[in-house]
N, C-alpha and C. Protein backbone atom coordinates (compact mmCIF):
# COMPACT_ATOMS: atom_id res chain seq x y z
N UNK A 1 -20.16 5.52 -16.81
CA UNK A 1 -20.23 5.21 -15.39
C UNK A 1 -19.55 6.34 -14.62
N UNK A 2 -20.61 7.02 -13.77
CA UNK A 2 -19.92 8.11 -12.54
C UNK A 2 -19.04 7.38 -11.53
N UNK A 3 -17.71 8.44 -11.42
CA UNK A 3 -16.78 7.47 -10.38
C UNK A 3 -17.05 8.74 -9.03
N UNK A 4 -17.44 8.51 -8.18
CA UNK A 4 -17.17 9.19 -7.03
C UNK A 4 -15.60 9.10 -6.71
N UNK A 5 -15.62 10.86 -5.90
CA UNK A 5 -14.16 10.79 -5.50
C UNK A 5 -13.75 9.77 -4.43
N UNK A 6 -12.85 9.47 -3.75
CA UNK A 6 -12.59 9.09 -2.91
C UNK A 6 -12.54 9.19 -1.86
N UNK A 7 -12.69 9.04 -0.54
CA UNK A 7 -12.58 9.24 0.72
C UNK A 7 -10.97 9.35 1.15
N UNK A 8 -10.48 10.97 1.69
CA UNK A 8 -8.92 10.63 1.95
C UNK A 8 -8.94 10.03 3.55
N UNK A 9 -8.24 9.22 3.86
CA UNK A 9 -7.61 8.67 5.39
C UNK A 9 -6.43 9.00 5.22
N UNK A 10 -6.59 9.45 6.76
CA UNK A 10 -5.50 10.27 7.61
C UNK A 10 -4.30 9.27 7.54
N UNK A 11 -3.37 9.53 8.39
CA UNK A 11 -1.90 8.77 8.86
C UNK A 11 -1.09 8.37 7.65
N UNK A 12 -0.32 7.18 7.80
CA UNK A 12 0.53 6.94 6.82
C UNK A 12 -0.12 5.51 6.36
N UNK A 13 0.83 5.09 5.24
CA UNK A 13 0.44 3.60 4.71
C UNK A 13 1.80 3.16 5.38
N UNK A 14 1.17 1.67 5.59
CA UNK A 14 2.10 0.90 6.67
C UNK A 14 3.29 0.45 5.16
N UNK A 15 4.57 0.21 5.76
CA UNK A 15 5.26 -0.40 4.59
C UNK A 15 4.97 -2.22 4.39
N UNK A 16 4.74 -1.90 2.91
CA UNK A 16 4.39 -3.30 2.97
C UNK A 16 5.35 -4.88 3.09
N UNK A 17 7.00 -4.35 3.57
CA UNK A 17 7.41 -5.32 3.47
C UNK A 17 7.80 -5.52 5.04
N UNK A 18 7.24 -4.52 5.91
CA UNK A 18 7.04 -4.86 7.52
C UNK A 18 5.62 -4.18 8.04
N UNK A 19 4.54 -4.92 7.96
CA UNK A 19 3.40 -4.75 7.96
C UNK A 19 3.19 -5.13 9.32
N UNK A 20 2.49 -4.22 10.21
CA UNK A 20 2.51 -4.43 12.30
C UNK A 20 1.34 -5.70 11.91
N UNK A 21 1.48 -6.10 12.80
CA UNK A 21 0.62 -7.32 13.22
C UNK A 21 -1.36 -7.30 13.40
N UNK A 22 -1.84 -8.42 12.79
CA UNK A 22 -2.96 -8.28 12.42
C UNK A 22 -3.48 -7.43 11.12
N UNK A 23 -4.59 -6.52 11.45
CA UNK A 23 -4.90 -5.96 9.87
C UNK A 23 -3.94 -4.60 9.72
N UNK A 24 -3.87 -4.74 8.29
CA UNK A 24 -2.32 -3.29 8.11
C UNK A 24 -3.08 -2.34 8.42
N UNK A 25 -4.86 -2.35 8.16
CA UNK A 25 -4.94 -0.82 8.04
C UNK A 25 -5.19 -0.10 9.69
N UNK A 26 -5.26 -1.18 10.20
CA UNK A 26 -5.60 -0.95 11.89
C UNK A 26 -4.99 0.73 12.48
N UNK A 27 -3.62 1.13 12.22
CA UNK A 27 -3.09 2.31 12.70
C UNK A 27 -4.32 3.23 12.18
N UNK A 28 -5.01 3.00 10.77
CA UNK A 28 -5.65 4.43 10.33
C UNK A 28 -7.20 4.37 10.30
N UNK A 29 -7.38 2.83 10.64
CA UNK A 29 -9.18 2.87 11.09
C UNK A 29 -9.62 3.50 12.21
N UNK A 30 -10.54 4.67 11.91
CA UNK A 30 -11.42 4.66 13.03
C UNK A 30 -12.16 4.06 13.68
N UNK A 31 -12.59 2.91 13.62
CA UNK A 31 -13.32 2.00 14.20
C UNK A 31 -12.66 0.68 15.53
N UNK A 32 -11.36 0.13 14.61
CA UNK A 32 -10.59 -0.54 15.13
C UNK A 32 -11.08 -2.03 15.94
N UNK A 33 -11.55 -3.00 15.41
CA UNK A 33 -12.43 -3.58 16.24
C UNK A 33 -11.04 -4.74 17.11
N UNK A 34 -11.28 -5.17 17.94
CA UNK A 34 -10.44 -5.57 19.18
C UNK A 34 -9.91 -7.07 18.26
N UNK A 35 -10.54 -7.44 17.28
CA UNK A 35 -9.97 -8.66 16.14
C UNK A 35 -8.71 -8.14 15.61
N UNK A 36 -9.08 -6.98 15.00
CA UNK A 36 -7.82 -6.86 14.23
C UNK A 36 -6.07 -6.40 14.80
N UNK A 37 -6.21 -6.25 16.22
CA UNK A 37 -5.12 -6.31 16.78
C UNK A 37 -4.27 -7.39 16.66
N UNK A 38 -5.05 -9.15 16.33
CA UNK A 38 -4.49 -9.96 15.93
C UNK A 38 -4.68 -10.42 14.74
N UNK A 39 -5.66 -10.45 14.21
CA UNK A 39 -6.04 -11.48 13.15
C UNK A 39 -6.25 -10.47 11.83
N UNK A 40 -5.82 -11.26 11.02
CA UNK A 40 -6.05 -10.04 9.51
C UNK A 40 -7.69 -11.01 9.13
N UNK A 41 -8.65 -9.62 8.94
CA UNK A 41 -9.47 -10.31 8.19
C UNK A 41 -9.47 -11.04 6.61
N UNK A 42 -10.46 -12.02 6.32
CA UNK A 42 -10.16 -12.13 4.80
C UNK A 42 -11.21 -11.31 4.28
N UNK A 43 -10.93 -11.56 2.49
CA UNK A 43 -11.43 -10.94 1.26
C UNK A 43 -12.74 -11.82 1.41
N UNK A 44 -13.75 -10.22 1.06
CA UNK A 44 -15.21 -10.27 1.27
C UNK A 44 -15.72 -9.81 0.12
N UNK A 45 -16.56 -10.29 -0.74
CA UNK A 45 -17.36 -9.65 -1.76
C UNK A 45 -18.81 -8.42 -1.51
N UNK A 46 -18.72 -7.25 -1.50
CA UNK A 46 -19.14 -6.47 -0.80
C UNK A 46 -20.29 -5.98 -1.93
N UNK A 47 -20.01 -6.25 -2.90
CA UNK A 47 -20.63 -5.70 -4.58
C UNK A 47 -19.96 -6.04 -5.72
N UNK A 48 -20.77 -6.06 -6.71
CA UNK A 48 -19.80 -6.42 -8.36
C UNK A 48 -18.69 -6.07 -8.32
N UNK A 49 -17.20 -6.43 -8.32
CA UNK A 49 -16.06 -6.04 -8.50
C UNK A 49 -15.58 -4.87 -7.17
N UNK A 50 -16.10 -5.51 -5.87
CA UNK A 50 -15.67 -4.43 -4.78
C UNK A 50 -15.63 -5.79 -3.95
N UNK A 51 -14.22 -6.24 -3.14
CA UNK A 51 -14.29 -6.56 -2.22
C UNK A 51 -13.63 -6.10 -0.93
N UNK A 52 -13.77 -6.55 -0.01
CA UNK A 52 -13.62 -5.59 1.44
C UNK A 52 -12.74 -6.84 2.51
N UNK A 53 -11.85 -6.19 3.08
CA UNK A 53 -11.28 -7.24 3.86
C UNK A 53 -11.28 -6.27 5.22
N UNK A 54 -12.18 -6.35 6.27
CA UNK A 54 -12.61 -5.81 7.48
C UNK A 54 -13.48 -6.70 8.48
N UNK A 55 -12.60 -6.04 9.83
CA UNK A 55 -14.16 -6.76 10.85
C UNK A 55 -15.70 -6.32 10.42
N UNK A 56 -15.66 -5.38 10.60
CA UNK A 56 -16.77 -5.05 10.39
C UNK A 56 -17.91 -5.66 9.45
N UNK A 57 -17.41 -6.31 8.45
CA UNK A 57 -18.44 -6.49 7.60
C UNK A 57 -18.43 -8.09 8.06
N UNK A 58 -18.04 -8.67 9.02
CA UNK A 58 -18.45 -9.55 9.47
C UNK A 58 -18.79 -10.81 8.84
């Protein structure tokens, strides 16, 4: 099985034992949808053994 590299994102990782409010990754998404300022999305099954926790995937 081919692993593609990874995609790097910019900024920092939030610390996880004071995580800002709503979704952690919000500081480093480009997208940023106006939900995650409050609400953390949940765990989404996106593909075999890939899940995704984002607005976006709705």
């Amino acid at each position: 099985k081919k692993q593609d590299r990874l995609h790097v994102i910019t900024g920092s990782v939030p610390n996880p034992l004071s995580l800002p409010p709503g979704c952690a990754f919000r500081p480093r998404c480009p997208v940023k949808a106006p939900l995650s300022d409050t609400d953390v999305p949940a765990l989404k099954a996106v593909g075999p053994e890939h899940l995704v926790a984002c607005w976006q995937y709705g």
